[in-house]
N, C-alpha and C. Protein backbone atom coordinates (compact mmCIF):
# COMPACT_ATOMS: atom_id res chain seq x y z
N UNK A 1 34.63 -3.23 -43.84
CA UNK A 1 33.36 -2.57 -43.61
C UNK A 1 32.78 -3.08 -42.30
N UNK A 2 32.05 -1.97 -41.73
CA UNK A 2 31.64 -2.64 -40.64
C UNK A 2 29.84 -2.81 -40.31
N UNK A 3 30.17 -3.88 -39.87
CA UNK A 3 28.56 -3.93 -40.31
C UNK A 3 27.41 -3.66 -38.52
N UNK A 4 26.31 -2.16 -39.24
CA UNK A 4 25.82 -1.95 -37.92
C UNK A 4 25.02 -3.05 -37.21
N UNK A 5 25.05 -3.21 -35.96
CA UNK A 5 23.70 -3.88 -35.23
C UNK A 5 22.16 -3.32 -35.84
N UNK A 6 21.71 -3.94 -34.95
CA UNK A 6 19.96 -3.67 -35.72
C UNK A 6 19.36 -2.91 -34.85
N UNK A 7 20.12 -2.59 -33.44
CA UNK A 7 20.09 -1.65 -32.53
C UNK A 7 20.35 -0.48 -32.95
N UNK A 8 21.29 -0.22 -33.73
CA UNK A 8 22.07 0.97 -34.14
C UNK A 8 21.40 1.27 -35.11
N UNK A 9 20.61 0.44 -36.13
CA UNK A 9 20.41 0.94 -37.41
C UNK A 9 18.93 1.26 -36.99
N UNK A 10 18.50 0.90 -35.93
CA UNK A 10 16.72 1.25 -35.31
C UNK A 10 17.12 2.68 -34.70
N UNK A 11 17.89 2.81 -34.46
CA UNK A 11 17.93 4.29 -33.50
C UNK A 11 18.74 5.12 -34.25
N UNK A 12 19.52 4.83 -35.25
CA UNK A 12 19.14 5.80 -36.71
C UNK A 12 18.36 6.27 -37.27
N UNK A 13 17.32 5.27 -37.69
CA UNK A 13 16.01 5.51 -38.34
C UNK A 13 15.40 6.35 -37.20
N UNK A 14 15.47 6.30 -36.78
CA UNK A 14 14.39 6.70 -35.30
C UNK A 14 14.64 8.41 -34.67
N UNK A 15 15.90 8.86 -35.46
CA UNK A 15 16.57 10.43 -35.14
C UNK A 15 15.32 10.95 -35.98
N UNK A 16 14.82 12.60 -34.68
CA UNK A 16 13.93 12.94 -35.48
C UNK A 16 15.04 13.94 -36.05
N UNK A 17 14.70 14.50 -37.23
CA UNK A 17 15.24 15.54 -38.23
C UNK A 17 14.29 16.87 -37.78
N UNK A 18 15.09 18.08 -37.77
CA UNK A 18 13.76 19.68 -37.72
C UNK A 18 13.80 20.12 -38.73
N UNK A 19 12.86 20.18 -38.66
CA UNK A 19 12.12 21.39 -39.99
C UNK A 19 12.85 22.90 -39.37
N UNK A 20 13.28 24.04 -40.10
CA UNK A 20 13.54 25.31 -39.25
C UNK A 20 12.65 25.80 -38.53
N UNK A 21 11.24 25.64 -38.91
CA UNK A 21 10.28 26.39 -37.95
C UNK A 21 9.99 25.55 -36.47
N UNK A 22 10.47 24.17 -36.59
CA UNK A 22 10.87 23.67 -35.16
C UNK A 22 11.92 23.77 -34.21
N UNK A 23 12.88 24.27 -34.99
CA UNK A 23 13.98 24.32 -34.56
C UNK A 23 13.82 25.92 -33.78
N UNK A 24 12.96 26.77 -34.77
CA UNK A 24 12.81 27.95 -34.17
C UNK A 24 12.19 27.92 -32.97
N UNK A 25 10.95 27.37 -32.91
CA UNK A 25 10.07 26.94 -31.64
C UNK A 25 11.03 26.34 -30.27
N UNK A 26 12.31 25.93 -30.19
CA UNK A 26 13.06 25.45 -29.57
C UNK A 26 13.43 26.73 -28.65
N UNK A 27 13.70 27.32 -28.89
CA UNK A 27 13.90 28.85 -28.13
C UNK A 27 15.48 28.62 -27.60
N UNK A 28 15.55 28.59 -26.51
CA UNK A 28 17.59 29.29 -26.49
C UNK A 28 17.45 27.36 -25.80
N UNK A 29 18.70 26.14 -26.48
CA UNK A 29 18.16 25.43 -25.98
C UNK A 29 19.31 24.72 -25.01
N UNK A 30 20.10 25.69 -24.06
CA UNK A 30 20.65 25.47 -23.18
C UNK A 30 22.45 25.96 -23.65
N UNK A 31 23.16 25.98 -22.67
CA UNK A 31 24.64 26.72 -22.63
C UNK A 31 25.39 26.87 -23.90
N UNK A 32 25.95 27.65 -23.78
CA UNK A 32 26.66 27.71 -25.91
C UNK A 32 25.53 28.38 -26.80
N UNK A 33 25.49 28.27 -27.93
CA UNK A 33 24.40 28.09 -29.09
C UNK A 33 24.57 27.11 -29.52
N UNK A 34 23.48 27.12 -30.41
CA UNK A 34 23.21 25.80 -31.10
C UNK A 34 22.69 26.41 -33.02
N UNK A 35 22.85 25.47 -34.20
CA UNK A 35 22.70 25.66 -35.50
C UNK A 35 22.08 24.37 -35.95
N UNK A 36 21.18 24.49 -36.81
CA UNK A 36 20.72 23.92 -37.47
C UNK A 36 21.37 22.99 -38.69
N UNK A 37 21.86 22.07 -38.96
CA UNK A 37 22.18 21.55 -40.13
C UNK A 37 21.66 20.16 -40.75
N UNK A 38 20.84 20.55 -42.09
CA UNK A 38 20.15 19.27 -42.54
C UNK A 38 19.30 18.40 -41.27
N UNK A 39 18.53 19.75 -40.32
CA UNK A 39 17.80 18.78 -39.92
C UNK A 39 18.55 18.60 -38.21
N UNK A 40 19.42 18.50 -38.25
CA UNK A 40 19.95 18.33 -36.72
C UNK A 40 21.15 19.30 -36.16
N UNK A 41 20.91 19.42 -35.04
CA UNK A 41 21.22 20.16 -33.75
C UNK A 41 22.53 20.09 -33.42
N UNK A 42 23.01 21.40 -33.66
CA UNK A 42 25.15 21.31 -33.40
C UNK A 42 24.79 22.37 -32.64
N UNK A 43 25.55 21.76 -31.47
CA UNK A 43 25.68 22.53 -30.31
C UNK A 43 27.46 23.14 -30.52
N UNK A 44 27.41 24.15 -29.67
CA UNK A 44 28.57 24.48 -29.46
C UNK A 44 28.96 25.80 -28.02
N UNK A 45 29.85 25.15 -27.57
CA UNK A 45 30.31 26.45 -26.56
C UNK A 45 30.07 27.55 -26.40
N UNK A 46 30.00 28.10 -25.63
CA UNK A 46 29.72 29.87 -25.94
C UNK A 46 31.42 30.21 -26.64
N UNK A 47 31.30 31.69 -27.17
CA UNK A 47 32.46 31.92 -27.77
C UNK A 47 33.79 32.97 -26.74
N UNK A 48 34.73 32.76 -27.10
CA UNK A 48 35.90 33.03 -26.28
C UNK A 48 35.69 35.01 -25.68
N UNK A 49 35.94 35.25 -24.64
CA UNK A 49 36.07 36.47 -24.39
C UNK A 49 36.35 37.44 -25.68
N UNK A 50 37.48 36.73 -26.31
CA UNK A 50 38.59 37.38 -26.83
C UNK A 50 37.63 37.45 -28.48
N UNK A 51 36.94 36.86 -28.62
CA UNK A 51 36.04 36.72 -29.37
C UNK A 51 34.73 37.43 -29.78
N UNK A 52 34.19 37.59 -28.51
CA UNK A 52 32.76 38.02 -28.20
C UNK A 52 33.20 39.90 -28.15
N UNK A 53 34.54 39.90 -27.42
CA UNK A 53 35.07 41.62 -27.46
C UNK A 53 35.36 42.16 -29.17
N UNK A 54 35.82 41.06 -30.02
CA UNK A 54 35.79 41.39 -31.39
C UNK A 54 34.52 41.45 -32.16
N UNK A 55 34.03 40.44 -31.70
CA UNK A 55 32.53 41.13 -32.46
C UNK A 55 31.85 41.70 -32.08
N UNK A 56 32.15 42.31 -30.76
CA UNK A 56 31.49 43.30 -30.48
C UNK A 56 32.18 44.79 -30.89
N UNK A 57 33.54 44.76 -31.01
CA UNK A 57 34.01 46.14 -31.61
C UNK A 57 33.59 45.99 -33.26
N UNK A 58 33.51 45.40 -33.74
CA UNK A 58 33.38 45.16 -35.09
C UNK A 58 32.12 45.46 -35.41
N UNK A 59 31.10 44.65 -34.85
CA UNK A 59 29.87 45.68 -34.68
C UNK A 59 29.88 47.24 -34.59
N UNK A 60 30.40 47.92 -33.74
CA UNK A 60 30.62 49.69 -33.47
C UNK A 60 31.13 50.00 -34.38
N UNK A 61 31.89 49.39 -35.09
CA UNK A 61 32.60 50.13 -36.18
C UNK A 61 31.48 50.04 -37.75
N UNK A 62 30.79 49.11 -37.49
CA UNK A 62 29.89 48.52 -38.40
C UNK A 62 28.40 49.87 -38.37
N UNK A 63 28.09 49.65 -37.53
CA UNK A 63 26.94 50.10 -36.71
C UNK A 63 26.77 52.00 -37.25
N UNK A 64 28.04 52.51 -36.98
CA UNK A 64 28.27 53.95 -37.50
C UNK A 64 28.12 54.32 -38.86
N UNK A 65 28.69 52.77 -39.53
CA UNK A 65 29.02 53.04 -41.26
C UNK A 65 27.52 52.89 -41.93
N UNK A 66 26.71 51.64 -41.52
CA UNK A 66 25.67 51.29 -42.35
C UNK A 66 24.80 52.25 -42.80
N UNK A 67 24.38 52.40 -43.99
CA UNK A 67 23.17 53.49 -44.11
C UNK A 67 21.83 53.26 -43.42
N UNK A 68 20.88 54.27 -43.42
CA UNK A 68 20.14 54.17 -42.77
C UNK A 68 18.98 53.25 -42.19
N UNK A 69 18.97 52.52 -43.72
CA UNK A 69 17.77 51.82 -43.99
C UNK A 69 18.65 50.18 -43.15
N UNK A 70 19.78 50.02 -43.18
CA UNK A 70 20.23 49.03 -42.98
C UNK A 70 20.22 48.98 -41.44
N UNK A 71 20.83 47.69 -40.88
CA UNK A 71 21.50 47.81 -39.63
C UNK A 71 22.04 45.97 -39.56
N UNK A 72 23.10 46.43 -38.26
CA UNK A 72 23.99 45.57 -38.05
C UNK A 72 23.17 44.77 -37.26
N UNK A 73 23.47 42.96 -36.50
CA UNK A 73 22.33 42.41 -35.73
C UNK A 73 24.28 41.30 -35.27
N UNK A 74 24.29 41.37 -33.97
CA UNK A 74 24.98 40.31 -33.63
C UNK A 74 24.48 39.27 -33.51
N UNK A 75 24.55 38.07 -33.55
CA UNK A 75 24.31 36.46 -32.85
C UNK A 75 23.11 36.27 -33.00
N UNK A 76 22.43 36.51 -34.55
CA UNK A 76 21.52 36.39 -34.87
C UNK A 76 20.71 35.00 -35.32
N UNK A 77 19.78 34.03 -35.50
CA UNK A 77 19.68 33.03 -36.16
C UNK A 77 18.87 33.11 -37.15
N UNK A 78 19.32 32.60 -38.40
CA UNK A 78 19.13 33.15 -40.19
C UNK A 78 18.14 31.51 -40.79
N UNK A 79 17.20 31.76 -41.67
CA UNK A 79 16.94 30.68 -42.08
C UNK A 79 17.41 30.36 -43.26
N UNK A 80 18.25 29.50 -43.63
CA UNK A 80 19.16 29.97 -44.27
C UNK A 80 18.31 29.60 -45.88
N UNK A 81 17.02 28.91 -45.74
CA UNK A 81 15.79 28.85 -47.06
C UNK A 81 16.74 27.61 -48.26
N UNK A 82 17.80 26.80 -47.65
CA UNK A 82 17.87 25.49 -48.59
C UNK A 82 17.33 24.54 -49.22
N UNK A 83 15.82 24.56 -48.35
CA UNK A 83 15.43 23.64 -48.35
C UNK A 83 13.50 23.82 -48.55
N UNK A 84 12.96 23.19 -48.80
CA UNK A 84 11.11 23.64 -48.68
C UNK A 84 10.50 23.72 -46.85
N UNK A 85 10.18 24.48 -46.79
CA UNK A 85 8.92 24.65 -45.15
C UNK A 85 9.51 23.34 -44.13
N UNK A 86 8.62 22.28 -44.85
CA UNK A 86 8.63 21.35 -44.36
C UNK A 86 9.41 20.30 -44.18
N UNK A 87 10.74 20.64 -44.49
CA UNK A 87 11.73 19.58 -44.74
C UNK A 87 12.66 19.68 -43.65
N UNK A 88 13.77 18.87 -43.50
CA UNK A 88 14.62 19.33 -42.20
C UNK A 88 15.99 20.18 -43.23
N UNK A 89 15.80 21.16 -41.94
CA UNK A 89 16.28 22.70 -42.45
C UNK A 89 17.49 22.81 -41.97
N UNK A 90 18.01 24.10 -42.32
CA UNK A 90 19.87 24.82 -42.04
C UNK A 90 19.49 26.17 -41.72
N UNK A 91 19.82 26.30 -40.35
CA UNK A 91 19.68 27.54 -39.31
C UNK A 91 20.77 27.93 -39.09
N UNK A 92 21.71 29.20 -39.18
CA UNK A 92 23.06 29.25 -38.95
C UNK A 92 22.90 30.62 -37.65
N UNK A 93 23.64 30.48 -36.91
CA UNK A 93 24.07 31.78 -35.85
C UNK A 93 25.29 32.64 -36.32
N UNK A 94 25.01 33.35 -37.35
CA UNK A 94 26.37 34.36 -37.81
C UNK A 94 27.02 35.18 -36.79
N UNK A 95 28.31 35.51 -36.73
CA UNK A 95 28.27 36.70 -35.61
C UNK A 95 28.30 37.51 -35.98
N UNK A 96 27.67 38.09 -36.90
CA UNK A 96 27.14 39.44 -37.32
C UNK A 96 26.59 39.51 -38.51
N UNK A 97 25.74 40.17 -38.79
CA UNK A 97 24.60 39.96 -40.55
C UNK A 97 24.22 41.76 -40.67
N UNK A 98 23.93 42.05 -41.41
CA UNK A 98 23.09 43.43 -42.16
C UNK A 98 22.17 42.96 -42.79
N UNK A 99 21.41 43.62 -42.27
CA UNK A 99 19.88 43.34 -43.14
C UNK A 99 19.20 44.63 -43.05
N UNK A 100 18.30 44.59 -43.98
CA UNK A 100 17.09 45.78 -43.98
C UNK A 100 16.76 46.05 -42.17
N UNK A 101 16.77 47.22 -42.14
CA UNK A 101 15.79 47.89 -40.65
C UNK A 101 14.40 46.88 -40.57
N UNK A 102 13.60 47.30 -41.94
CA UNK A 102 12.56 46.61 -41.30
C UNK A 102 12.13 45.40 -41.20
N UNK A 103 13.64 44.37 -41.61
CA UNK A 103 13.36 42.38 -41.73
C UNK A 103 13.69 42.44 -39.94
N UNK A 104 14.92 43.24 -39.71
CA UNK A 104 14.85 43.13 -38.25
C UNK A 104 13.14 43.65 -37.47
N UNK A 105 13.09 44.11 -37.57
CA UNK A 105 11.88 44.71 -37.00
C UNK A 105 10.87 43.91 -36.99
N UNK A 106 10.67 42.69 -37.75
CA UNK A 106 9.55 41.95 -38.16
C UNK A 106 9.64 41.28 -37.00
N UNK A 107 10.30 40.73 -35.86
CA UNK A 107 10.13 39.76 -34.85
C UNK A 107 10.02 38.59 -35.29
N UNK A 108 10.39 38.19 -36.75
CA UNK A 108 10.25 36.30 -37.13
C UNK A 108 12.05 36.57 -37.20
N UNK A 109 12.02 34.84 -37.48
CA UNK A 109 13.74 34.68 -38.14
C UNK A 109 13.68 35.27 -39.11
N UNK A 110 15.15 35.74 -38.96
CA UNK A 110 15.76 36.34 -40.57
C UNK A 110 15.46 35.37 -41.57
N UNK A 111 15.71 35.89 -43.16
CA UNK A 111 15.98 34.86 -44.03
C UNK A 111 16.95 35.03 -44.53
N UNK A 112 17.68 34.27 -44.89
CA UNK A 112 19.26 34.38 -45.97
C UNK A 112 18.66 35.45 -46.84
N UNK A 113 17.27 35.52 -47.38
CA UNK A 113 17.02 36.33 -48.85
C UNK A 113 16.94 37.81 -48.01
N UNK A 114 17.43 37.87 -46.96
CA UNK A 114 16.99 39.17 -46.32
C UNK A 114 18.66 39.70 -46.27
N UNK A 115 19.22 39.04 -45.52
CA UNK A 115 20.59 39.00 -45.82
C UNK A 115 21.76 40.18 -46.42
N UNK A 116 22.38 41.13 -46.17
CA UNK A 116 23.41 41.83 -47.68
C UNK A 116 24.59 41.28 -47.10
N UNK A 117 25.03 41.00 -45.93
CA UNK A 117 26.26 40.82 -45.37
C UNK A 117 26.21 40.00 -44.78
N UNK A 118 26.87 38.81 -44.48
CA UNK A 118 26.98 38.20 -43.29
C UNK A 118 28.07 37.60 -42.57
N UNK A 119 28.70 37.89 -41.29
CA UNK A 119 29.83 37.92 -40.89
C UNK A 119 29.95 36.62 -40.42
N UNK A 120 31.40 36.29 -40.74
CA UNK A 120 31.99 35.35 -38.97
C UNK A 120 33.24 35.11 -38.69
N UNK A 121 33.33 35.19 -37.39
CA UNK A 121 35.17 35.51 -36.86
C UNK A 121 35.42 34.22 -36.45
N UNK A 122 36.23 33.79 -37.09
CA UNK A 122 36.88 32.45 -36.96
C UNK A 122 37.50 31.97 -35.87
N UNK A 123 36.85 30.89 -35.26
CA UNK A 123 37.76 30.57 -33.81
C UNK A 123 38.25 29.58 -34.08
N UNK A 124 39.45 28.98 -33.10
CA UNK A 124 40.37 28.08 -33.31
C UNK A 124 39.74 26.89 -33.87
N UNK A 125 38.18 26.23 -33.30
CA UNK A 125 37.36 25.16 -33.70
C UNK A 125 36.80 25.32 -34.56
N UNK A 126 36.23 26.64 -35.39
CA UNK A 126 35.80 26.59 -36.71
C UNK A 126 36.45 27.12 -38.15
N UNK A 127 37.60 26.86 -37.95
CA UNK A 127 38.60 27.36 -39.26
C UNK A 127 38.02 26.12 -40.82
N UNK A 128 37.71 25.48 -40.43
CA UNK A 128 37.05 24.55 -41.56
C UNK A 128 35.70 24.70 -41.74
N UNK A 129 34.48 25.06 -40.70
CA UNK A 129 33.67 25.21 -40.90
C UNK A 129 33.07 26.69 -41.28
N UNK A 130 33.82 27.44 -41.43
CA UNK A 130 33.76 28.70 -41.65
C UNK A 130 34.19 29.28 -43.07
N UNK A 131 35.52 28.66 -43.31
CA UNK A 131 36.13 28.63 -44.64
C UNK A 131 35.39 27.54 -45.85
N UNK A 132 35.05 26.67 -45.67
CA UNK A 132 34.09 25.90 -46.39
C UNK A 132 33.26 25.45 -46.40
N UNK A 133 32.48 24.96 -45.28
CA UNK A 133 30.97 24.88 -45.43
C UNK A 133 29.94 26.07 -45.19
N UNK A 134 30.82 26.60 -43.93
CA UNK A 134 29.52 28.35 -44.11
C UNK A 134 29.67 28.55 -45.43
N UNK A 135 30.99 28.67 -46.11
CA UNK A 135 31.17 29.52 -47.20
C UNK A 135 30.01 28.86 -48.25
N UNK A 136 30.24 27.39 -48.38
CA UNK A 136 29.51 26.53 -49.33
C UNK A 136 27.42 27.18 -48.84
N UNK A 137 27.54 27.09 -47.77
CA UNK A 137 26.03 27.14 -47.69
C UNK A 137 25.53 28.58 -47.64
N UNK A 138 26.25 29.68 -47.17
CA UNK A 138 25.87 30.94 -47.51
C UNK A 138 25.98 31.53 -48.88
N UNK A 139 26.83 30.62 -49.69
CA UNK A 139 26.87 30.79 -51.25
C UNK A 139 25.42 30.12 -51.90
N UNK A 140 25.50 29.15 -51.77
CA UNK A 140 23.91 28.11 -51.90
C UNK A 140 22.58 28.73 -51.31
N UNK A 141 22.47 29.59 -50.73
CA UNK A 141 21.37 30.69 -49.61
C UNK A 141 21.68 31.58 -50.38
N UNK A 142 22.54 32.01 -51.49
CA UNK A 142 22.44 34.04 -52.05
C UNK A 142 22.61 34.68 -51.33
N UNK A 143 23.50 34.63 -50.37
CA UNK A 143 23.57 35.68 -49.44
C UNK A 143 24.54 36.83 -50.28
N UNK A 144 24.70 38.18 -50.73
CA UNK A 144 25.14 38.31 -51.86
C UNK A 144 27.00 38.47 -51.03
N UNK A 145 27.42 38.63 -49.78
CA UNK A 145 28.65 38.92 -49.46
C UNK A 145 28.57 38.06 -48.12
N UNK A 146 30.21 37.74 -48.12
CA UNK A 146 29.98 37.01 -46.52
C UNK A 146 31.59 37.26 -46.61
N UNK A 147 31.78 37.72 -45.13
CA UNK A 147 32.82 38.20 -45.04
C UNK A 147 33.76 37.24 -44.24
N UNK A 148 35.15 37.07 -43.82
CA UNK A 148 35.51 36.38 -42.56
C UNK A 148 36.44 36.67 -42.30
N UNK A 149 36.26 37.10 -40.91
CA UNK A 149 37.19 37.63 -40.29
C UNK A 149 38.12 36.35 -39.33
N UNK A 150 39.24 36.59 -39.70
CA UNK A 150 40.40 35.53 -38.79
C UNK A 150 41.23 36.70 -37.77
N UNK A 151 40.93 35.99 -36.32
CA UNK A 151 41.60 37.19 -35.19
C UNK A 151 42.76 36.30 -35.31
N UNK A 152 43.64 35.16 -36.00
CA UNK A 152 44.96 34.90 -35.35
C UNK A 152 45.96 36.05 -36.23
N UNK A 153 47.12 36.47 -35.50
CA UNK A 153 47.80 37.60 -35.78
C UNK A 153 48.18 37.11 -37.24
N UNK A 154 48.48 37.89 -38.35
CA UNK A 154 47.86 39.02 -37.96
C UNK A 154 46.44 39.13 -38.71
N UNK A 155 45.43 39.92 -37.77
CA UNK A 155 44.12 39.73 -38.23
C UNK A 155 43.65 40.16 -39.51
N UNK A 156 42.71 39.05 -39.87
CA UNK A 156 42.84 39.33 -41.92
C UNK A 156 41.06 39.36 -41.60
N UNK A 157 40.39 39.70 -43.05
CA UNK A 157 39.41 39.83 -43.39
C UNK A 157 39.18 39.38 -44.85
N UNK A 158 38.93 38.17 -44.94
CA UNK A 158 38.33 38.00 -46.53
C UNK A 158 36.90 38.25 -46.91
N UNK A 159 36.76 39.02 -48.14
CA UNK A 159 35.35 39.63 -48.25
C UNK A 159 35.45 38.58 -49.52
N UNK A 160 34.28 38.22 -49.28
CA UNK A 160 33.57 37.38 -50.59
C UNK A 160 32.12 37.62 -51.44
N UNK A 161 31.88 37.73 -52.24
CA UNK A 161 31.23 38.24 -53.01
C UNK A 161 30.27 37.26 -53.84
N UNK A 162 29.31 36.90 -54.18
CA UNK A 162 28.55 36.24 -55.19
C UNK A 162 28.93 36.20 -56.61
N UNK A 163 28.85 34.87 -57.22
CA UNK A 163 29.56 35.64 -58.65
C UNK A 163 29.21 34.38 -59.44
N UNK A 164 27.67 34.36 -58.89
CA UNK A 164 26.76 33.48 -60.30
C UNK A 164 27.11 32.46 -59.90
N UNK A 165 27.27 31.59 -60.93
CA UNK A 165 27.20 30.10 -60.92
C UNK A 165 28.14 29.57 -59.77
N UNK A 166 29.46 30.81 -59.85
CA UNK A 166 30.32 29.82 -59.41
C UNK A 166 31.33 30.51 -57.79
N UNK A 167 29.64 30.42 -57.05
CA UNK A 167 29.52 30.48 -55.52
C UNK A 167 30.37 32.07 -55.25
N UNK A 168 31.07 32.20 -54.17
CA UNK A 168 31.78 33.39 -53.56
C UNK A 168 33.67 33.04 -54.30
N UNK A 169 33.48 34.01 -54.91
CA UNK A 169 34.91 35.14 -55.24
C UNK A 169 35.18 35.58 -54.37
N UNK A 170 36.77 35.85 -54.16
CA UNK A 170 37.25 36.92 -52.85
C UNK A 170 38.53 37.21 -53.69
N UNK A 171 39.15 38.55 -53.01
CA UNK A 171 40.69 38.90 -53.98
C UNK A 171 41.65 38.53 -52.84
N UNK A 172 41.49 37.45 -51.36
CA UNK A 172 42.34 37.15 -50.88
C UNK A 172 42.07 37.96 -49.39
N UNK A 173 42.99 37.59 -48.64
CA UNK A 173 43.38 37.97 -47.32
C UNK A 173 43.44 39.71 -47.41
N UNK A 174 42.84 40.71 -46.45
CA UNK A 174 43.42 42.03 -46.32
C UNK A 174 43.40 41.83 -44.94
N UNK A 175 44.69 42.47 -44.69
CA UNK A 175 45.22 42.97 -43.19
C UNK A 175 45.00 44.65 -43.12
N UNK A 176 45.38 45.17 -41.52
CA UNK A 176 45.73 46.32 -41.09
C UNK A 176 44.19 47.00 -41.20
N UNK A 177 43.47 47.04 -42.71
CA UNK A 177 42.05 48.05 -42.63
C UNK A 177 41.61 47.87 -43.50
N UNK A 178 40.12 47.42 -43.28
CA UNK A 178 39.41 46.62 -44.96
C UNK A 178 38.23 47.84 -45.21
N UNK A 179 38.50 48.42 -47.04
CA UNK A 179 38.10 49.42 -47.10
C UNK A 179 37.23 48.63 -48.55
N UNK A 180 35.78 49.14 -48.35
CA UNK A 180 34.76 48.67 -49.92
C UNK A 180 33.84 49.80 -49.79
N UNK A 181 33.23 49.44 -51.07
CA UNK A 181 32.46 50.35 -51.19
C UNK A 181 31.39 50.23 -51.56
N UNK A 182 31.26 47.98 -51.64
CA UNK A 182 30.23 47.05 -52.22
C UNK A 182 30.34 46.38 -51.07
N UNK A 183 28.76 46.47 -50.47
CA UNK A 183 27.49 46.72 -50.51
C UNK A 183 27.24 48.32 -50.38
N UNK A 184 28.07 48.69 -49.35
CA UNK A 184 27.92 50.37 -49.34
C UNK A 184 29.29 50.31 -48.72
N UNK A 185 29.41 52.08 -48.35
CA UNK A 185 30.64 52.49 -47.96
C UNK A 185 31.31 51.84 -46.87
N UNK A 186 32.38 51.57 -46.07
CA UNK A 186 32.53 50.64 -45.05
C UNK A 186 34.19 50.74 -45.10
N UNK A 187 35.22 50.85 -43.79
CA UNK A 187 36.34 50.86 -43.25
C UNK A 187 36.33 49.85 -42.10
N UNK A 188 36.69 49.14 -41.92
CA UNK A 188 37.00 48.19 -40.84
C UNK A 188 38.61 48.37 -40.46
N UNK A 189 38.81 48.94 -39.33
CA UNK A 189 39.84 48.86 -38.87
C UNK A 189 40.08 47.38 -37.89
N UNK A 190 40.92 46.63 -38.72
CA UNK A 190 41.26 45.19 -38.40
C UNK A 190 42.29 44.60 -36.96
N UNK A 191 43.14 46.07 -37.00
CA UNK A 191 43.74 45.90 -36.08
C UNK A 191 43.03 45.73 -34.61
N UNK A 192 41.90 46.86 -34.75
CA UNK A 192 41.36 47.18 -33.85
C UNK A 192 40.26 46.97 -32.99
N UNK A 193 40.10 45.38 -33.25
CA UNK A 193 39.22 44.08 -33.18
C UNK A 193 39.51 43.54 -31.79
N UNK A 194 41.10 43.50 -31.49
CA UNK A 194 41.32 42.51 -30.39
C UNK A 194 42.07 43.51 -29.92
């Protein structure tokens, strides 16, 4: 075991933690994005060409299908409501969510309870954080579906679903064209991402 200095254990104590509504007040807070977790600040890169062109076709394909009342929102930041007001909070940047027309329209952060879909395309650095902790914390938030899309060949889409106690269900990997009809009607042509 190793035992900290009293330096180290003072400037532990001393990390401030955000509440989400501070974190919101932060506004864009320099190159990459940045997410909220328990309170502190994960930065990360901006995302790969090859990346940003998939969620952006994925969007268009999205964008046509949703019914009316709905709509698609890229690179949005969600509160993801884990926690009370005042506590240090979990802010996530999905690359893509559906929500009601008019939660977008409101000009505050989303809330997870606003939520029907929420996407994310897996890059080489978040294959763990995507597959199990988004999964763990967008299950813990009710988000009622969260989908994930993996661009390495060949490109899959697992749709996951809410299912009570015991977090997100999925029936596995679909390739080539992901076809549901829960939340509403919807074709994703998979190939046609990258």
């Amino acid at each position: 075991m190793i035992a900290l200095s009293e330096d180290m254990e003072n400037s532990a104590e001393d990390v401030h933690l955000f509440t989400v509504a501070e974190y919101a007040e932060l506004g864009e807070t320099g190159p990459g994005y940045s997410e909220l977790q328990e309170g502190r600040i994960l930065m990360s890169p901006s995302p790969s060409p090859r990346h940003m062109m998939a969620s952006g076709e994925l969007f268009v394909q999205l964008r046509d299908q949703v019914p009316g009342d709905l709509v698609a929102i890229q690179d949005v930041d969600v509160d993801l409501e884990l926690v009370p007001p005042g506590d240090p909070g979990f802010s996530r940047r999905p690359d893509l969510v559906v929500v009601p027309r008019e939660a977008a329209r409101s000009g505050r952060l989303l809330k997870a309870s606003e939520v029907l879909v929420v996407i994310e395309l897996v890059s080489p650095g978040s294959k763990r954080m995507d597959r199990v902790i988004k999964r763990g914390e967008y299950a813990d938030a009710g988000i009622p579906h969260y989908w994930i899309v993996d661009l390495d060949p060949p490109i899959s889409l697992v749709a996951c679903h809410l299912a009570g106690e015991f977090g997100y269900q999925d029936a596995g990997d679909v390739v080539g064209e992901f076809t549901t009809s829960v939340p509403f009607p919807v074709t994703v042509k998979l190939d046609g991402l990258v």
